[in-house]
N, C-alpha and C. Protein backbone atom coordinates (compact mmCIF):
# COMPACT_ATOMS: atom_id res chain seq x y z
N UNK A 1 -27.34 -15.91 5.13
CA UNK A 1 -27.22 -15.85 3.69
C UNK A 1 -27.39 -17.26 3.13
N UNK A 2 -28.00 -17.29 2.30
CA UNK A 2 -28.54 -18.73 1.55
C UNK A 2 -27.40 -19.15 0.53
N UNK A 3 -26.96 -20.78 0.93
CA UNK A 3 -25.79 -21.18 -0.14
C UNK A 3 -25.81 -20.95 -1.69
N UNK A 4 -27.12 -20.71 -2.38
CA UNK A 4 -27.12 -20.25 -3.38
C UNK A 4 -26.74 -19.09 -3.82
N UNK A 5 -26.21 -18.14 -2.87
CA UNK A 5 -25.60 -16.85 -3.19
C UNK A 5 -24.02 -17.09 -3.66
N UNK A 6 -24.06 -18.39 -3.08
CA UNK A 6 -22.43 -18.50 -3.13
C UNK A 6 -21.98 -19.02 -4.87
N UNK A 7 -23.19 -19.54 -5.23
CA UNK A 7 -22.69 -20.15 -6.75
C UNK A 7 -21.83 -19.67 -7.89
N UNK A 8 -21.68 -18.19 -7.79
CA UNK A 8 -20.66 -17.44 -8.59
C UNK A 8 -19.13 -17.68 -8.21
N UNK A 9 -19.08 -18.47 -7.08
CA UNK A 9 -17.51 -18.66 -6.78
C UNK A 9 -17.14 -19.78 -6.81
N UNK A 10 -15.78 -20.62 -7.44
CA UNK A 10 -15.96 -21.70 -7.58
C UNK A 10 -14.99 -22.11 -5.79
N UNK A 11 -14.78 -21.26 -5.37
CA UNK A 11 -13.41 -21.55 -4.15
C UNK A 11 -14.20 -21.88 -2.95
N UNK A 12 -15.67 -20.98 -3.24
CA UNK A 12 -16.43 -21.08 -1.97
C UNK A 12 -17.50 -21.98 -2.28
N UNK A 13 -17.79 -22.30 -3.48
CA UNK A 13 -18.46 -23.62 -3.84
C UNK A 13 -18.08 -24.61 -3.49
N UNK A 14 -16.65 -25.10 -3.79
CA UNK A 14 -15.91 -26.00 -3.22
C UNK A 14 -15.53 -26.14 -1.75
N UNK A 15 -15.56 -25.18 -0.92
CA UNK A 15 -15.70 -25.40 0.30
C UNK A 15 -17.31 -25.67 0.98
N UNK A 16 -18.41 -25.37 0.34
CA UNK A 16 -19.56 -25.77 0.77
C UNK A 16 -19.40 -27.23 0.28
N UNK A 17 -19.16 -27.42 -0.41
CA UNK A 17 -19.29 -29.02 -0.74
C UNK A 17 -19.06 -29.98 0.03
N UNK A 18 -17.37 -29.48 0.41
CA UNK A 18 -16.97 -30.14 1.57
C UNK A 18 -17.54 -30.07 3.28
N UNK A 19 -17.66 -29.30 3.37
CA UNK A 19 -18.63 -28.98 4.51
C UNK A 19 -19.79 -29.47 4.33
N UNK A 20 -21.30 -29.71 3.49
CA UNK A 20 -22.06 -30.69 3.40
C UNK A 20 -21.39 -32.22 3.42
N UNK A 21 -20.29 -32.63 2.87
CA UNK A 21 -20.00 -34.19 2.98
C UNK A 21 -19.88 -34.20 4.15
N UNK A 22 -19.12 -33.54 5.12
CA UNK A 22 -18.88 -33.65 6.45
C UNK A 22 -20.34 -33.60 7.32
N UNK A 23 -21.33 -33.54 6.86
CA UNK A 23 -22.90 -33.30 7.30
C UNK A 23 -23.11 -31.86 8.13
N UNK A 24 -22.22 -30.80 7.70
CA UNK A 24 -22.54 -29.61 7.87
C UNK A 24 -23.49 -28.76 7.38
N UNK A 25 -24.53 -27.69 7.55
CA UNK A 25 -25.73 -27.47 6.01
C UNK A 25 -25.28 -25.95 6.65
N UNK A 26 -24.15 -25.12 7.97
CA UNK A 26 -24.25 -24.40 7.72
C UNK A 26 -22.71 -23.86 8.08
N UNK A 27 -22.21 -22.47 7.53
CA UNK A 27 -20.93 -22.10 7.59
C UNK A 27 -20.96 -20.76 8.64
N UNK A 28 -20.19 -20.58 9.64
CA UNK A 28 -20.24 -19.56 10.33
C UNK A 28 -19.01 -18.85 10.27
N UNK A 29 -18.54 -17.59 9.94
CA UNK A 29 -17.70 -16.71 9.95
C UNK A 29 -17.78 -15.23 10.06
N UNK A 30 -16.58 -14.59 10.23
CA UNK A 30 -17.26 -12.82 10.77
C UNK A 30 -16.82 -12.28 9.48
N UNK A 31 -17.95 -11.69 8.64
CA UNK A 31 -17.37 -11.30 7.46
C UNK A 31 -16.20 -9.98 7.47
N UNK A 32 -15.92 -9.57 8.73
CA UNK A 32 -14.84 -9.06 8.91
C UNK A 32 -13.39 -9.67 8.31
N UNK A 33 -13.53 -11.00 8.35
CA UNK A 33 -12.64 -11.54 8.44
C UNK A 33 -12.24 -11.56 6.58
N UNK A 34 -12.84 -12.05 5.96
CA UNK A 34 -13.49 -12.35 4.88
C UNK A 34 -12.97 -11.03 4.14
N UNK A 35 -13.60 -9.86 4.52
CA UNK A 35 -13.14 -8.25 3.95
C UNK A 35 -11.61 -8.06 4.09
N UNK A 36 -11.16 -8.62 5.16
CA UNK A 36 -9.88 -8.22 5.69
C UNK A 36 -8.72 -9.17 4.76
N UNK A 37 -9.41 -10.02 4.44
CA UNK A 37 -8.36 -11.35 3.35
C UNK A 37 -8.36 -11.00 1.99
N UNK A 38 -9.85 -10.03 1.63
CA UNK A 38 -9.49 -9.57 0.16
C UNK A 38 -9.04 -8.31 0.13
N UNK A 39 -9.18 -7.42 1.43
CA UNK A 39 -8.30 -6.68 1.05
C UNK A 39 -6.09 -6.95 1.33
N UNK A 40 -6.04 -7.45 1.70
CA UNK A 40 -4.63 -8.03 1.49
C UNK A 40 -4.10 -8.43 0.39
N UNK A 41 -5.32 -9.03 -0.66
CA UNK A 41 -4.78 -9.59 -1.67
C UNK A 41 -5.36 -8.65 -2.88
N UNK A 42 -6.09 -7.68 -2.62
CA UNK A 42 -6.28 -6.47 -3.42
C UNK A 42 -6.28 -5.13 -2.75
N UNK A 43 -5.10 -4.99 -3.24
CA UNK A 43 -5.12 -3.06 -2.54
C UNK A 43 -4.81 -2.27 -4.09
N UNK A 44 -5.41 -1.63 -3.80
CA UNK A 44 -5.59 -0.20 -4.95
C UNK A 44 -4.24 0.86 -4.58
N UNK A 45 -3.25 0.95 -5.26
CA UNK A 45 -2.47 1.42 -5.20
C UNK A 45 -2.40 3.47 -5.79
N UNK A 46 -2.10 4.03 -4.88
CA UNK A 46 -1.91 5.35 -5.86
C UNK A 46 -0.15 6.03 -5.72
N UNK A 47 0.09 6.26 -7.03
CA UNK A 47 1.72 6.88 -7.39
C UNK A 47 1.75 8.23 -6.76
N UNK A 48 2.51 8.74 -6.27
CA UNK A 48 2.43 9.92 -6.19
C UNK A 48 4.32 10.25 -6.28
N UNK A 49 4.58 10.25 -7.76
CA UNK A 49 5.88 10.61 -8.36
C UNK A 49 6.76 11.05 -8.79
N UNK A 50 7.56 11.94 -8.60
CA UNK A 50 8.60 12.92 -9.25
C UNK A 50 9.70 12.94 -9.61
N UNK A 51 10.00 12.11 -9.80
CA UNK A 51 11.83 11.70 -10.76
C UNK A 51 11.46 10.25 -10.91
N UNK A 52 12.98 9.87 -11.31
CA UNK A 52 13.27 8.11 -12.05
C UNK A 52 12.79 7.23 -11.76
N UNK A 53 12.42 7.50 -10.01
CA UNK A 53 11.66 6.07 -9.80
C UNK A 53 10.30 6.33 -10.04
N UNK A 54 9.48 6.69 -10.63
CA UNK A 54 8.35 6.98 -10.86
C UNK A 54 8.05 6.32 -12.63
N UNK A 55 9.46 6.57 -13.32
CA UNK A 55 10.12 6.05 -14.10
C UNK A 55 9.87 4.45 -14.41
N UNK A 56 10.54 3.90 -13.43
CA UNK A 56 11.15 2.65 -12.98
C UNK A 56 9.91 1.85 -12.37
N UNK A 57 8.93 2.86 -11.38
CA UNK A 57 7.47 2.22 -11.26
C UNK A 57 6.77 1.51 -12.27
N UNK A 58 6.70 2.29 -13.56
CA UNK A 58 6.11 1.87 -15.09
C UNK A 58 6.43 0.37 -15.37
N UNK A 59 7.70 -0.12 -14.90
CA UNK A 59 7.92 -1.17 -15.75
C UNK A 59 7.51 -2.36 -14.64
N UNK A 60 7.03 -2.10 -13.78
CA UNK A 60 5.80 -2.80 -12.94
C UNK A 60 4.45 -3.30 -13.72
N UNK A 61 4.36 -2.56 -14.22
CA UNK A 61 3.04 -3.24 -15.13
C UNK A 61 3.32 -3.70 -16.36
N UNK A 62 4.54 -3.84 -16.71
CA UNK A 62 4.97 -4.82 -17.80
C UNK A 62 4.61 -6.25 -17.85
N UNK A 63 4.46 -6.94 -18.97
CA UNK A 63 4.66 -8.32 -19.12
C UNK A 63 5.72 -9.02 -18.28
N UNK A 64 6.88 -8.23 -18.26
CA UNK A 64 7.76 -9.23 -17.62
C UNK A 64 7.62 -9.12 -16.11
N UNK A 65 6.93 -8.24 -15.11
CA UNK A 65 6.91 -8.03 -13.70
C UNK A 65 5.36 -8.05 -13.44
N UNK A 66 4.74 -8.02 -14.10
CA UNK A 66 3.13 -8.20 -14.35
C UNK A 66 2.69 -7.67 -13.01
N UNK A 67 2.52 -6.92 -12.25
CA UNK A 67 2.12 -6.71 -10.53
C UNK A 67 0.82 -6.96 -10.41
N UNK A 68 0.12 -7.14 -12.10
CA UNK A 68 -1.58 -7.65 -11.51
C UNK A 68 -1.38 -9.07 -11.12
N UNK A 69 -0.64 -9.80 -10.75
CA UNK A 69 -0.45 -11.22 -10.44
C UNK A 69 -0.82 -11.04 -8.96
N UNK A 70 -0.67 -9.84 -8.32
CA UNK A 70 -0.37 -10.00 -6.74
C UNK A 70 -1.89 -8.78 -6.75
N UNK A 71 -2.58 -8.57 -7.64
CA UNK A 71 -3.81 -7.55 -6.82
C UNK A 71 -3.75 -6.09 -6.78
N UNK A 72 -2.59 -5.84 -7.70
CA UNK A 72 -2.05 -4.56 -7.39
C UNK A 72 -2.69 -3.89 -8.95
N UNK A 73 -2.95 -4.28 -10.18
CA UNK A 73 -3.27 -3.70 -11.23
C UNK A 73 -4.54 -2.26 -11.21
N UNK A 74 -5.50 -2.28 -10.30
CA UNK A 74 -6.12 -1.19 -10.81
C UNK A 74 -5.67 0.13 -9.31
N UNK A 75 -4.75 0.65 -10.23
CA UNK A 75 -4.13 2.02 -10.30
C UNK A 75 -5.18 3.23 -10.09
N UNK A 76 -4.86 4.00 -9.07
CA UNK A 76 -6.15 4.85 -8.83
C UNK A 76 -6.08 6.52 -8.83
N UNK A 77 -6.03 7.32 -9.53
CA UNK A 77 -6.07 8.99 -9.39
C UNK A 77 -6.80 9.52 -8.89
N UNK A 78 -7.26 9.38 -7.39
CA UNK A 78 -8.03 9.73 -6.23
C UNK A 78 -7.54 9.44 -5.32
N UNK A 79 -7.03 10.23 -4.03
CA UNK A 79 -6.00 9.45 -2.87
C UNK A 79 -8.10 8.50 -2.18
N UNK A 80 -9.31 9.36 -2.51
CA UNK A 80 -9.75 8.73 -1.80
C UNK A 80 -10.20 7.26 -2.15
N UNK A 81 -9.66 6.72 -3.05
CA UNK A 81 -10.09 5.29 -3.49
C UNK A 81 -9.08 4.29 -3.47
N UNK A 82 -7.88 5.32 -2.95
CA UNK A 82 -6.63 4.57 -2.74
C UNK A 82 -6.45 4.11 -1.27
N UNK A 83 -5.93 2.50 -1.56
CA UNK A 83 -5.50 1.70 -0.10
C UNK A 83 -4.03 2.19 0.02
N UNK A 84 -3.35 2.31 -0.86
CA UNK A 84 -1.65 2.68 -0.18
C UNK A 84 -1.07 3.79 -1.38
N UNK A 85 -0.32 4.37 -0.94
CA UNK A 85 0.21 5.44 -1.69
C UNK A 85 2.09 5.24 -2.35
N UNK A 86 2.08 4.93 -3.64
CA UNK A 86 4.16 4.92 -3.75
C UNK A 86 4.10 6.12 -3.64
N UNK A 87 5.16 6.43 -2.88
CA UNK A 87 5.98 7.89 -3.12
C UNK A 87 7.38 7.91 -3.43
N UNK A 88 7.62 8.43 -4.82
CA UNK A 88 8.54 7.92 -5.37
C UNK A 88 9.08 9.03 -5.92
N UNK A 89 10.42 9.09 -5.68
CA UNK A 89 11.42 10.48 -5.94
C UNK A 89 11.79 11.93 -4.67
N UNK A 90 11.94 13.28 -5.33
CA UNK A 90 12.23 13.86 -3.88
C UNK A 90 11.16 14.40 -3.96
N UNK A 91 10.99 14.77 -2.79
CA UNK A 91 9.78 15.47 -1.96
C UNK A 91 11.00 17.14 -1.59
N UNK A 92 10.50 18.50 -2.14
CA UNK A 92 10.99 19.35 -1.46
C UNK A 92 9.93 20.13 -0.68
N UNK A 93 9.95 21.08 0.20
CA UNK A 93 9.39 21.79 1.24
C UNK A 93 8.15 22.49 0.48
N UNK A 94 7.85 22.73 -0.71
CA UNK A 94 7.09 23.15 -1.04
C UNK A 94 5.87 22.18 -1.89
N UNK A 95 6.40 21.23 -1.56
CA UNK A 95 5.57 19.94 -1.74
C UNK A 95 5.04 18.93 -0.41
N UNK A 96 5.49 18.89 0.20
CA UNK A 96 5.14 18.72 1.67
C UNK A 96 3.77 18.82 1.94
N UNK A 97 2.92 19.99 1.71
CA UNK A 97 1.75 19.98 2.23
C UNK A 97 0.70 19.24 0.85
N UNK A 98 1.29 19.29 -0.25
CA UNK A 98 0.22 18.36 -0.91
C UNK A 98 0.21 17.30 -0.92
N UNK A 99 1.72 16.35 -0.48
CA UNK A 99 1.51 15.08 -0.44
C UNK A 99 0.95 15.09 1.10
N UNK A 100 1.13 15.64 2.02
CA UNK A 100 0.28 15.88 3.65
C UNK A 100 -1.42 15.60 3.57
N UNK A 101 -1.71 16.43 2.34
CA UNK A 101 -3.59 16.76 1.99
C UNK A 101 -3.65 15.60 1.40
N UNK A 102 -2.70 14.61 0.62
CA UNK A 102 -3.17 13.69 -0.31
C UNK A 102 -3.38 12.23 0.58
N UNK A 103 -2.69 12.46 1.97
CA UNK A 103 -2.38 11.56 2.95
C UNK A 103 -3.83 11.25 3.47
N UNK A 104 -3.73 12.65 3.78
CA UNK A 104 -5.13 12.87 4.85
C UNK A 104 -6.76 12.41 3.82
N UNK A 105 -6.64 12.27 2.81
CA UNK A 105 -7.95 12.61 1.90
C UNK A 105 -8.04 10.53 2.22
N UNK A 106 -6.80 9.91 1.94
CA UNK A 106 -6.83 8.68 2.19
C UNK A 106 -8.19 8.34 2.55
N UNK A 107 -9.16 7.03 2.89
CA UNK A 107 -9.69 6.45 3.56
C UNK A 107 -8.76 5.08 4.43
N UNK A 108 -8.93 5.01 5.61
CA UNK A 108 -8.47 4.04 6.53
C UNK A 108 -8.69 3.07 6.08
N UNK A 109 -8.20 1.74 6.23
CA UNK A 109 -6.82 1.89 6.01
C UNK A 109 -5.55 2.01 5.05
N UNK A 110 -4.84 2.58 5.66
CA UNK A 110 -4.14 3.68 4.53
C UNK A 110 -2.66 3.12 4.56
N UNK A 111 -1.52 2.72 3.55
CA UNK A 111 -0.39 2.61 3.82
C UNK A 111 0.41 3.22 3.07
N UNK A 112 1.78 3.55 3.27
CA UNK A 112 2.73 4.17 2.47
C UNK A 112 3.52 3.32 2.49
N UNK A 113 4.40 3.32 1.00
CA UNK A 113 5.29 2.85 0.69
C UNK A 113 6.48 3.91 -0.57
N UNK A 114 7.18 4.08 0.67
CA UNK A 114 8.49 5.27 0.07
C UNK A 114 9.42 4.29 -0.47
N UNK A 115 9.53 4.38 -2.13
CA UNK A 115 10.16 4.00 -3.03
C UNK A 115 11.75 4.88 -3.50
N UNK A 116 12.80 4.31 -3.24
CA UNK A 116 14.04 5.17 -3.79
C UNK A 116 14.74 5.99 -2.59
N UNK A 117 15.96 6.25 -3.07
CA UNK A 117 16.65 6.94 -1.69
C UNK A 117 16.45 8.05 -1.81
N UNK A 118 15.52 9.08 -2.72
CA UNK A 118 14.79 10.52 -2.46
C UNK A 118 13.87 10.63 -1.59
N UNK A 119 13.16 9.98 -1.54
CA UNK A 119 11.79 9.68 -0.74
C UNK A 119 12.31 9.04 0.56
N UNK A 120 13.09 7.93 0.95
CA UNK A 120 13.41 8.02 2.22
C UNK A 120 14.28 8.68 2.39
N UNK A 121 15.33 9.85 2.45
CA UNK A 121 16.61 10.00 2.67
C UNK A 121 17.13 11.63 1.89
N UNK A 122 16.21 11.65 0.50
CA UNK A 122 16.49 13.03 0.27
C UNK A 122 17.67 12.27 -0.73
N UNK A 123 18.18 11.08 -0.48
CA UNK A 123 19.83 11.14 -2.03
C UNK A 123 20.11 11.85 -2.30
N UNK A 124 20.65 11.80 -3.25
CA UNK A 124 21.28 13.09 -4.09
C UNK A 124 21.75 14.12 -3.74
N UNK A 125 20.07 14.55 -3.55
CA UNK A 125 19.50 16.00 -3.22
C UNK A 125 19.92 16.30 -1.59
N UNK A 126 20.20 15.29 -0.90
CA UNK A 126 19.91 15.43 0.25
C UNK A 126 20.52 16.84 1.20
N UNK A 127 21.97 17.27 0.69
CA UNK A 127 22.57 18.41 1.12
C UNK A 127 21.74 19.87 0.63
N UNK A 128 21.03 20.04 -0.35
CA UNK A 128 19.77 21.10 -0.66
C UNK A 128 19.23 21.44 0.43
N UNK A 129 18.88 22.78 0.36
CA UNK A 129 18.12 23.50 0.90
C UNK A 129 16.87 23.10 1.25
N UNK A 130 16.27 22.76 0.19
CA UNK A 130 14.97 22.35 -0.36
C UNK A 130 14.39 21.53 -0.05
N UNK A 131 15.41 20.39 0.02
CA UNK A 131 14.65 18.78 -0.25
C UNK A 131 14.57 18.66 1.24
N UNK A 132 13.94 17.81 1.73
CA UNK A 132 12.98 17.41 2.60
C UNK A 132 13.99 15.67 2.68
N UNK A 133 14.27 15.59 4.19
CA UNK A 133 15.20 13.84 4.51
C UNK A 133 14.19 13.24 4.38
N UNK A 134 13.28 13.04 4.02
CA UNK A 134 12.79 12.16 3.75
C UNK A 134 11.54 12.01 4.13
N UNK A 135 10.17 11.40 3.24
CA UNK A 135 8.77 11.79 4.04
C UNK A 135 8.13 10.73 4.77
N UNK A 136 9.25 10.41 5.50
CA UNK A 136 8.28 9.95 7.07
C UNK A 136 8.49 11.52 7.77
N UNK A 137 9.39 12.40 7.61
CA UNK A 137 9.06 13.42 8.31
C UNK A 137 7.88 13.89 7.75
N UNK A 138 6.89 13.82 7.02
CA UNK A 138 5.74 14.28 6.53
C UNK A 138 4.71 13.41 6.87
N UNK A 139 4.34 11.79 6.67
CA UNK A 139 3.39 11.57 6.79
C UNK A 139 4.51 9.93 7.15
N UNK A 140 3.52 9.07 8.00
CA UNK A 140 3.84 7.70 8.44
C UNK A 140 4.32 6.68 7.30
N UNK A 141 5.65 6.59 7.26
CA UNK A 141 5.86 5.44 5.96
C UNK A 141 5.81 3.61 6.31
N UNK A 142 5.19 3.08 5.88
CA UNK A 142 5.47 1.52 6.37
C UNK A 142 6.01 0.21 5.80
N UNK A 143 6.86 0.81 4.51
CA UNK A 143 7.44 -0.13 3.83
C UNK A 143 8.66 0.76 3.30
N UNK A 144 10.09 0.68 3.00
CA UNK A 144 10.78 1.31 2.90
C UNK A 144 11.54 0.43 1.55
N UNK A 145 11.50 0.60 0.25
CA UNK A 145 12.50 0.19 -0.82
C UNK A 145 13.36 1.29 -1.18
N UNK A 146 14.32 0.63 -0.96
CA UNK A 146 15.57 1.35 -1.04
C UNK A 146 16.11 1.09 -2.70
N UNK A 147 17.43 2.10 -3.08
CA UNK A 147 17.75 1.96 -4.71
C UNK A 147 17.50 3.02 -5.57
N UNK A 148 18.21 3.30 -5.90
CA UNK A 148 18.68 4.75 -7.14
C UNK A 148 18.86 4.48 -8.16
N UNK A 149 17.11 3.98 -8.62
CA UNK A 149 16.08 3.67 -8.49
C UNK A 149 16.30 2.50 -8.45
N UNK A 150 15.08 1.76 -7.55
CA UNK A 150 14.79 0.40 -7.26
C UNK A 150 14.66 -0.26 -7.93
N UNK A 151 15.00 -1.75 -8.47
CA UNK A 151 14.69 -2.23 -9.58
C UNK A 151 13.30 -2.70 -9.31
N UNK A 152 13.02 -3.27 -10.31
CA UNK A 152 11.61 -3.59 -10.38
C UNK A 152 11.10 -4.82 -9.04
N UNK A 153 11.86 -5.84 -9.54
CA UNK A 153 12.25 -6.65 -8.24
C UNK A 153 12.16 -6.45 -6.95
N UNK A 154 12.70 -5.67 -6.90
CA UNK A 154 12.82 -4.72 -5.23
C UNK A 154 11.05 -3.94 -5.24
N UNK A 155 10.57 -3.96 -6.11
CA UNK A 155 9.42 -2.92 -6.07
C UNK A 155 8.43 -4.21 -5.25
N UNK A 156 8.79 -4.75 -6.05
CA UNK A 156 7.55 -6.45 -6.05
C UNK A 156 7.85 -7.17 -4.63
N UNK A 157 9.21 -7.43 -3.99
CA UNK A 157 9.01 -7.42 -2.47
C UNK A 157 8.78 -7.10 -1.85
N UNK A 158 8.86 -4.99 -1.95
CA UNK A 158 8.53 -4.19 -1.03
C UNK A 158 6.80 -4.58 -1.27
N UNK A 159 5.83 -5.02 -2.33
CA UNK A 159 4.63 -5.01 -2.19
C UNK A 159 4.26 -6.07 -1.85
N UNK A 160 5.21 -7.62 -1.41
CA UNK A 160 4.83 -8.32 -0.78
C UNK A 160 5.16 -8.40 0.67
N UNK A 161 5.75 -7.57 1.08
CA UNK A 161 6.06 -7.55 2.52
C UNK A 161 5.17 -6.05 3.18
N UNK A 162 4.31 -5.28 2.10
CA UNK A 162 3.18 -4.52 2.57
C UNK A 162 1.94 -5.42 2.60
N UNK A 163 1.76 -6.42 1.97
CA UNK A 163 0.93 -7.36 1.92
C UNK A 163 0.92 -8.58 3.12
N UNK A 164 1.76 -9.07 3.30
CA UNK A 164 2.34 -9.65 4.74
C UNK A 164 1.73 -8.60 5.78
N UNK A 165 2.40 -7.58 6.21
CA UNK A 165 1.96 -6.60 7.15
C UNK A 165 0.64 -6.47 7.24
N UNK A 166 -0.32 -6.35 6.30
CA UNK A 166 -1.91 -5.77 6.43
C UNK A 166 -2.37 -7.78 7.06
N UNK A 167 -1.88 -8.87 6.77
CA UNK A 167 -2.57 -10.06 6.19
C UNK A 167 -2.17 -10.17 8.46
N UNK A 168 -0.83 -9.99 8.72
CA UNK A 168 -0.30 -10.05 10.14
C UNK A 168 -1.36 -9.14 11.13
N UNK A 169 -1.58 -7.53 10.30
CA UNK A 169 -2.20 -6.73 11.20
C UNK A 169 -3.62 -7.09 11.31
N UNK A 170 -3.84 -7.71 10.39
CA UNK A 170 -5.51 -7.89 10.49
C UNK A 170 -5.77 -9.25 11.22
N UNK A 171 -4.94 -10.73 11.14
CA UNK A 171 -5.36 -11.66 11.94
C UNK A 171 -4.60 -11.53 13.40
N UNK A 172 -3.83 -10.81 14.14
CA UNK A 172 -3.76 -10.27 15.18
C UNK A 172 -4.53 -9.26 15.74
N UNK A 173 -5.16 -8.50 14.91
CA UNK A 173 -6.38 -7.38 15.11
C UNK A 173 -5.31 -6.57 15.56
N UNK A 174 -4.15 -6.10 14.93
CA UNK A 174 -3.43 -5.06 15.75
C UNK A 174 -3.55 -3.57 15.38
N UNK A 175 -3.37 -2.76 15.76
CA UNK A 175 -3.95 -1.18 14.90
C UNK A 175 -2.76 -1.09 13.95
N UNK A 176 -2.39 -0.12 13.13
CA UNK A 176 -1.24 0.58 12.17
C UNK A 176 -0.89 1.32 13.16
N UNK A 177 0.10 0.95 13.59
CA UNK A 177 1.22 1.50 14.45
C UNK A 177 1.81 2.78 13.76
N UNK A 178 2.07 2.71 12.11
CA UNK A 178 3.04 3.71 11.94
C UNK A 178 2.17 4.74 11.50
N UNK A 179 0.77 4.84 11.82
CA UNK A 179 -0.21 6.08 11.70
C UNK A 179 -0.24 6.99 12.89
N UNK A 180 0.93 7.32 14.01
CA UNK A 180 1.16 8.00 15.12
C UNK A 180 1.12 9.30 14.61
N UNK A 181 -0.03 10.08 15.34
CA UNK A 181 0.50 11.24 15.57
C UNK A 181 1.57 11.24 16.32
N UNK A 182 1.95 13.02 15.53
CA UNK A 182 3.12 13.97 15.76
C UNK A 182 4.35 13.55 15.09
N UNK A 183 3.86 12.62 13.57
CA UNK A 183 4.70 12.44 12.71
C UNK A 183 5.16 13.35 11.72
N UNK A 184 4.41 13.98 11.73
CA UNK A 184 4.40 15.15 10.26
C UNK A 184 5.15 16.33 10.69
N UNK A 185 5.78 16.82 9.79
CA UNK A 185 6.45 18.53 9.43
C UNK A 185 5.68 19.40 10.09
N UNK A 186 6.18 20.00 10.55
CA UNK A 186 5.49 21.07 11.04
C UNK A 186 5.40 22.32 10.42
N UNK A 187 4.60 23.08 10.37
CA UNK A 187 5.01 24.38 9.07
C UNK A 187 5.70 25.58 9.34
N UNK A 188 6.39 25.54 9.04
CA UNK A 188 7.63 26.03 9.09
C UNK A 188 9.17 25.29 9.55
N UNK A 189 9.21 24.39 9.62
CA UNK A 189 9.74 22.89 10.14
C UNK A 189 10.90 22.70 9.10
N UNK A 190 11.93 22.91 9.53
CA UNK A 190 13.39 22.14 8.38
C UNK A 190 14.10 21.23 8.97
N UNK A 191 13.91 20.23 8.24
CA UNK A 191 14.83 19.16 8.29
C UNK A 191 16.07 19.10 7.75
């Protein structure tokens, strides 16, 4: 690729620069690498929400918590254009298989992040019939914010310590561990 492709960026302009003073004329890297750094610092997030914390998600894109600071602003209503999924509130048994289909529609790589003690744990609800302990029994969760409902705060670490994780899994080359089969509900399956 010819350095003139690079002129729209001023970050990678500035690193050719320096690399010519050093009498370098060429840059070698695996654009693997390159894909794997912007996606860490941009993942496309999709809600998938049913009570307060879904609520409490909203004030994430406020002025005062701004989450487009960290890459997180364009919000997506397609699981297939989505990099990670909130799941936020309870999940009962008759919801199970759509957040299951909304899992699966994902493109790789895919993360969850279960927001609130409905979503991990069932709260509240948890003695119901209905409600479901929580959906890692449904689909692989890999960030866990806890809080009835989480404050916003808590939202914004849990998305920097999903951000850590992808930035760790990708310069170790390690797979997503918490994408194991024989995680999911089984149908007819009570927890």
């Amino acid at each position: 690729m010819k350095t003139e492709d690079f002129r729209d960026n001023e970050y990678l302009e500035e690193y050719l620069k320096e690399l010519w003073g050093n009498g370098a004329n060429i840059a070698i890297a695996k654009l693997n690498d390159l894909i794997n750094w912007g996606r860490s610092n941009s993942v496309w997030p999709l809600t998938f929400a049913t009570s307060c914390c879904g609520i409490e998600f909203m004030c994430l894109g406020a002025a005062r918590y701004d989450f487009a600071r960290f890459g997180w602003e364009v919000t997506r209503n397609s699981p297939r254009q989505a990099d990670v999924v909130f799941c936020c509130g309870t999940i009962v048994h008759k919801m199970a298989p759509v957040l299951k289909r909304l899992y699966d529609q994902m493109s790789e790589p895919k993360y969850v992040i279960a927001l609130g003690s409905c979503a991990i744990s069932g709260g509240p609800f948890k003695s119901s019939y209905h409600t479901i302990m929580g959906i890692d029994k449904i689909i692989p969760v890999d960030v866990y914010i806890p809080g009835c409902p989480p404050r916003p705060d808590a939202m914004i670490y849990g998305m920097i310590q999903l951000a850590r994780k992808i930035k760790v899994q990708n310069f170790f080359k390690l797979p997503n561990l918490s994408h194991i089969e024989g995680n999911s509900l089984k149908k007819g399956e009570r927890q």
